[in-house]
PDB file of N, CA and C in Angstrom:
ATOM      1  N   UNK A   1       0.855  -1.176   0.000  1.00  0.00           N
ATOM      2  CA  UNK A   1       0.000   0.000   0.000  1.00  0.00           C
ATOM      3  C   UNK A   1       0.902   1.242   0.000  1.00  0.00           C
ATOM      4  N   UNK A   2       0.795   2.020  -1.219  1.00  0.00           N
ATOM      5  CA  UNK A   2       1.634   3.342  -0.771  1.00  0.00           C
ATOM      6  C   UNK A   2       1.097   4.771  -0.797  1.00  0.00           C
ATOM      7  N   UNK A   3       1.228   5.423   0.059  1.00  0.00           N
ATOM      8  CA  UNK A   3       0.704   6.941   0.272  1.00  0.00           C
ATOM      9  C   UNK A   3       0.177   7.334  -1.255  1.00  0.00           C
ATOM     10  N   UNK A   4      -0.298   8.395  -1.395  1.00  0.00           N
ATOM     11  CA  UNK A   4      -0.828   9.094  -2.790  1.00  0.00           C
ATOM     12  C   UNK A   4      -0.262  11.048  -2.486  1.00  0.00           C
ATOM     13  N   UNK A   5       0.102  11.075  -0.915  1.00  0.00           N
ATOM     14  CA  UNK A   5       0.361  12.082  -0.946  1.00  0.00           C
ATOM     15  C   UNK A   5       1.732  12.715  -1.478  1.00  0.00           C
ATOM     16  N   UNK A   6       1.457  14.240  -1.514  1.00  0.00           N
ATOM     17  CA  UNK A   6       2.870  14.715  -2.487  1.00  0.00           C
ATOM     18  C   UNK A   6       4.095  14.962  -1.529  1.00  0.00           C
ATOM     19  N   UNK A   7       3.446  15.476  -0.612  1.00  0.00           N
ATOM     20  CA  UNK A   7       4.321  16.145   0.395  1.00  0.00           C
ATOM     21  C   UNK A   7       4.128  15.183   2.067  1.00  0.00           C
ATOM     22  N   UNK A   8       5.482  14.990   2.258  1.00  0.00           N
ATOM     23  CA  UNK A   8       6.067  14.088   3.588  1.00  0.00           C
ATOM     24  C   UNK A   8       7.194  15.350   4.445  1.00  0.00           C
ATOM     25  N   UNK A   9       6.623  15.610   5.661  1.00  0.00           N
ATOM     26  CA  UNK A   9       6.998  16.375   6.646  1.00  0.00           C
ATOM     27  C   UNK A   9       7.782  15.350   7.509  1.00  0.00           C
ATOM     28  N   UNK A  10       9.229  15.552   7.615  1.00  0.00           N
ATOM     29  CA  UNK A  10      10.490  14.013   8.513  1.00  0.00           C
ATOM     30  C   UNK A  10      11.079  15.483   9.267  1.00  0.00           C
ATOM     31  N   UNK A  11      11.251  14.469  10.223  1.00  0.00           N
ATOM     32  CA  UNK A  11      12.297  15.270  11.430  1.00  0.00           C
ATOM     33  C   UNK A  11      13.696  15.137  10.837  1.00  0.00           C
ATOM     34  N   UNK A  12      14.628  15.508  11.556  1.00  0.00           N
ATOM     35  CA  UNK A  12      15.732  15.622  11.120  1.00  0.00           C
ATOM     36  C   UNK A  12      16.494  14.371  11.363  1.00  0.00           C
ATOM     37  N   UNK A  13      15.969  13.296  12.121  1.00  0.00           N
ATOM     38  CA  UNK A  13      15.982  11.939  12.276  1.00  0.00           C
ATOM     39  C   UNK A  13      15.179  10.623  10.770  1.00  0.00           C
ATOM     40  N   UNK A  14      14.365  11.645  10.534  1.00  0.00           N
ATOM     41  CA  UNK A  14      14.327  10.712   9.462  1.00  0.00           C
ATOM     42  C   UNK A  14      12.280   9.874  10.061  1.00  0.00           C
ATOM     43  N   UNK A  15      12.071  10.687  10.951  1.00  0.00           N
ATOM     44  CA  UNK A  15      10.709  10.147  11.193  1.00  0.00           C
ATOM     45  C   UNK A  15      10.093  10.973  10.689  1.00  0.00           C
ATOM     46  N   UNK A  16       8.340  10.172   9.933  1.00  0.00           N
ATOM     47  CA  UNK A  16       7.548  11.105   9.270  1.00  0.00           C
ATOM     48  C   UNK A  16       7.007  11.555  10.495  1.00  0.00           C
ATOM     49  N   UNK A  17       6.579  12.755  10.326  1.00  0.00           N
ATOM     50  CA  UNK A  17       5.492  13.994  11.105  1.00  0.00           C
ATOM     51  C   UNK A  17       4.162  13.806  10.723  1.00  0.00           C
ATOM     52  N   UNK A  18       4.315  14.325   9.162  1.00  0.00           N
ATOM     53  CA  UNK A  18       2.423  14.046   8.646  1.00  0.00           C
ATOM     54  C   UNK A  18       2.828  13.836   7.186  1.00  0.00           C
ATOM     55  N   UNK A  19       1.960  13.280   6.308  1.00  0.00           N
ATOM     56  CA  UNK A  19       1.794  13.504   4.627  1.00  0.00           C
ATOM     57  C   UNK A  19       0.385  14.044   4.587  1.00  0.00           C
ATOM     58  N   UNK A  20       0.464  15.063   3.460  1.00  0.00           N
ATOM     59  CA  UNK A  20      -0.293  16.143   3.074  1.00  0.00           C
ATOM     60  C   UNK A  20      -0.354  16.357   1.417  1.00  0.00           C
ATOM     61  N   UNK A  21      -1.349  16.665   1.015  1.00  0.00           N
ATOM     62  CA  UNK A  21      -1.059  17.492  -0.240  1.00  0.00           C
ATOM     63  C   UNK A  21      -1.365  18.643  -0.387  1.00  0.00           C
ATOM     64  N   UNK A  22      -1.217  19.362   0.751  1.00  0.00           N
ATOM     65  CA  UNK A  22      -1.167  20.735   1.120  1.00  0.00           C
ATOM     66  C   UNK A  22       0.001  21.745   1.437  1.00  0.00           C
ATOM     67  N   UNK A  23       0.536  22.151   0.667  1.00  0.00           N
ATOM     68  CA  UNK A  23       1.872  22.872   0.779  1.00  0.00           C
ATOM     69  C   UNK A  23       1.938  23.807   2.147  1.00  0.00           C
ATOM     70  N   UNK A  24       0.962  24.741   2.181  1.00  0.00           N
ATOM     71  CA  UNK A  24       0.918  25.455   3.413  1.00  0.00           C
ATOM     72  C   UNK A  24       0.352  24.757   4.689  1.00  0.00           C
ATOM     73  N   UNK A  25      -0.052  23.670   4.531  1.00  0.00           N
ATOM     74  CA  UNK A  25      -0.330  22.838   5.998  1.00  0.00           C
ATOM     75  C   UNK A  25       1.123  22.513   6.112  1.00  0.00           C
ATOM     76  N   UNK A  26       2.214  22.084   5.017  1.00  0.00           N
ATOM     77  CA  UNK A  26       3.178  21.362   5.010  1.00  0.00           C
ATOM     78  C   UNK A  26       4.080  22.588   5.975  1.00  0.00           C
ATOM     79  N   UNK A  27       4.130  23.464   5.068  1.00  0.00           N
ATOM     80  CA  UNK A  27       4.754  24.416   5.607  1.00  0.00           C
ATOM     81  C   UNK A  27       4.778  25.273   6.876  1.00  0.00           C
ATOM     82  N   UNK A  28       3.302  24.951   7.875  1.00  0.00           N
ATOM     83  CA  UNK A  28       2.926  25.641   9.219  1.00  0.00           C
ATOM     84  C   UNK A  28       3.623  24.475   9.824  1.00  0.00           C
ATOM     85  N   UNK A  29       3.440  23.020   9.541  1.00  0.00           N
ATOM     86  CA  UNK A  29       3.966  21.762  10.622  1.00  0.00           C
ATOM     87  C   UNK A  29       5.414  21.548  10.663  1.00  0.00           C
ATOM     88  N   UNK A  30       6.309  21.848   9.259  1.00  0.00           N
ATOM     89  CA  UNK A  30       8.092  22.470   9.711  1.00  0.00           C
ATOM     90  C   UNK A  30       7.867  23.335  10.309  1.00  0.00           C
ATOM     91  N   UNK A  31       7.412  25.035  10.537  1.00  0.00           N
ATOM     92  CA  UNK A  31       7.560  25.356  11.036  1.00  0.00           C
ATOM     93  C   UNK A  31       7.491  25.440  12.802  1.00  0.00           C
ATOM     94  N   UNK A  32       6.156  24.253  12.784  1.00  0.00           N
ATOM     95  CA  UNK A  32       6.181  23.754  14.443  1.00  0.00           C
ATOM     96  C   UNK A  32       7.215  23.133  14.760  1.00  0.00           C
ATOM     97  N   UNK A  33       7.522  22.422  13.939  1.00  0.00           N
ATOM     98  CA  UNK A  33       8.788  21.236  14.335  1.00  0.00           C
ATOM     99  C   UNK A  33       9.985  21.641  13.943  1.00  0.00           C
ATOM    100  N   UNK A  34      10.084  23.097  13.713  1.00  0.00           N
ATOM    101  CA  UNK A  34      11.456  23.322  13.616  1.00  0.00           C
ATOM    102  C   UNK A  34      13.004  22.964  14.698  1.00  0.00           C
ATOM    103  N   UNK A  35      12.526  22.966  15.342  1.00  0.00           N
ATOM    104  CA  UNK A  35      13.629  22.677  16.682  1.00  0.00           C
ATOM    105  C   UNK A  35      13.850  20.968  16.432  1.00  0.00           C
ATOM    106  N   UNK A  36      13.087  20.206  16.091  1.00  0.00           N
ATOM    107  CA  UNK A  36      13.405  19.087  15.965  1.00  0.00           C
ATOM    108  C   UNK A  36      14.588  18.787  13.877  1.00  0.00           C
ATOM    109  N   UNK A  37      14.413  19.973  13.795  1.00  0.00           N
ATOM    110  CA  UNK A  37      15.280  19.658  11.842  1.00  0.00           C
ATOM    111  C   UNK A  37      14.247  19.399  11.409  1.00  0.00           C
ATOM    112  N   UNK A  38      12.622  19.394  11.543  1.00  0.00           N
ATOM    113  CA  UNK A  38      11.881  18.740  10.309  1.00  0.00           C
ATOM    114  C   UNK A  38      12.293  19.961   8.922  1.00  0.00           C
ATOM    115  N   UNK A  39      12.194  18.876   7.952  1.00  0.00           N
ATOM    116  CA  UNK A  39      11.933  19.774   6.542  1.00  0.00           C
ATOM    117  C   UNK A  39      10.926  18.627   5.492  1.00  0.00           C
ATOM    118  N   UNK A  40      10.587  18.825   4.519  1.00  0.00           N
ATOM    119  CA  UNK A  40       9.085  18.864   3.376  1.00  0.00           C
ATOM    120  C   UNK A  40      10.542  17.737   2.614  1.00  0.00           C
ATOM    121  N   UNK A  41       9.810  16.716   2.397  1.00  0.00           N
ATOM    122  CA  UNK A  41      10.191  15.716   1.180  1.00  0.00           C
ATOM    123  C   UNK A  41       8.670  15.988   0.147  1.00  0.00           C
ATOM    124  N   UNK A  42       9.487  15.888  -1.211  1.00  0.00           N
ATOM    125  CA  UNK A  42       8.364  16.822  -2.064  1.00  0.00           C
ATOM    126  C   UNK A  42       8.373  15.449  -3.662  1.00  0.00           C
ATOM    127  N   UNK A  43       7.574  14.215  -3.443  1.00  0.00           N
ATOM    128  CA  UNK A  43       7.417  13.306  -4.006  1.00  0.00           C
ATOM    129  C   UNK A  43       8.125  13.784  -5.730  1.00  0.00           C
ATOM    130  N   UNK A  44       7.352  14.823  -6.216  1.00  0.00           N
ATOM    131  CA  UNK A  44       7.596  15.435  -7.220  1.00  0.00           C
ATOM    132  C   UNK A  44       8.914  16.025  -7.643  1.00  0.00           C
ATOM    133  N   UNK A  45       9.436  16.811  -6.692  1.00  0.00           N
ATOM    134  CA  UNK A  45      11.306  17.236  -7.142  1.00  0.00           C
ATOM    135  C   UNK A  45      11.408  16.854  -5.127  1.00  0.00           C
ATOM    136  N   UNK A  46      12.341  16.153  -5.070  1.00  0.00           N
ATOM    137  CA  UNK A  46      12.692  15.404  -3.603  1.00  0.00           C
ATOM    138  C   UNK A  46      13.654  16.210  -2.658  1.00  0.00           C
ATOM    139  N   UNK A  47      13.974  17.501  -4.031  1.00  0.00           N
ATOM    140  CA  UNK A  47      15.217  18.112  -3.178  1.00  0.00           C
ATOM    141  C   UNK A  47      14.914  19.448  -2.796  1.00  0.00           C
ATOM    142  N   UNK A  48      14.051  20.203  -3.573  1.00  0.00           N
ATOM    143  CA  UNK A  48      13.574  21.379  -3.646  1.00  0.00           C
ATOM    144  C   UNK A  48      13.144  21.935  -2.565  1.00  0.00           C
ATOM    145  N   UNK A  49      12.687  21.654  -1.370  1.00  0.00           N
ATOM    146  CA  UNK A  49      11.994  21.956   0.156  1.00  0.00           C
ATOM    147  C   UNK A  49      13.004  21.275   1.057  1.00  0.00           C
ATOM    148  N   UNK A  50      13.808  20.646   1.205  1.00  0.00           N
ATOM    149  CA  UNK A  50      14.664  19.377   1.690  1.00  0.00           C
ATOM    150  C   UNK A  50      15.482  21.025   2.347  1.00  0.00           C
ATOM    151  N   UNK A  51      14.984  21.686   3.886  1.00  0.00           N
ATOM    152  CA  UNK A  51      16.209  22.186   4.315  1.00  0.00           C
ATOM    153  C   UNK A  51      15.705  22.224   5.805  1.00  0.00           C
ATOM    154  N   UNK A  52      17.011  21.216   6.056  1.00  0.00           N
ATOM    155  CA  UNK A  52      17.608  20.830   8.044  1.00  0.00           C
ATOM    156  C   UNK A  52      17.698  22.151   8.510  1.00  0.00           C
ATOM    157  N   UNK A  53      17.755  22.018  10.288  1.00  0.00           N
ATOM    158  CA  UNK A  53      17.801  22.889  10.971  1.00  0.00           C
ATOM    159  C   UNK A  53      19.427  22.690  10.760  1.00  0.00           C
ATOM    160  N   UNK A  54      19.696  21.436  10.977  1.00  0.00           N
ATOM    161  CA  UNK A  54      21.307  21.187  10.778  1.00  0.00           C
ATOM    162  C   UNK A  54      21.970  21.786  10.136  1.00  0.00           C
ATOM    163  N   UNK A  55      22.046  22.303   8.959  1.00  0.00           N
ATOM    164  CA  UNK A  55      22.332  22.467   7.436  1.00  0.00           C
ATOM    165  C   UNK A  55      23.048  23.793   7.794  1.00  0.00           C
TER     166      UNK A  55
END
């Protein structure tokens, strides 16, 4: 069974948060989880949203 969604919200560990196909839901829940490194895996271009607190 695999997701249909576009967008996957991961901590900086590599655990999902939420999948969405909502860019600005995507984008309010990194911003909650910023302290943890989350950033947006983006099914469509994988690298384009991809930025760590680490980084």
């Amino acid at each position: 069974m695999s997701r249909k969604e576009r967008y996957t919200i991961k901590t900086g560990k590599g655990k999902i948060i939420k999948l969405t196909d909502d860019i600005q839901e995507a984008l309010e829940i990194q911003e909650e989880h910023k302290h943890e490194g989350a950033y947006i895996e983006d099914k469509k271009s994988p690298n384009k949203h991809k930025r760590s607190f680490f980084h």
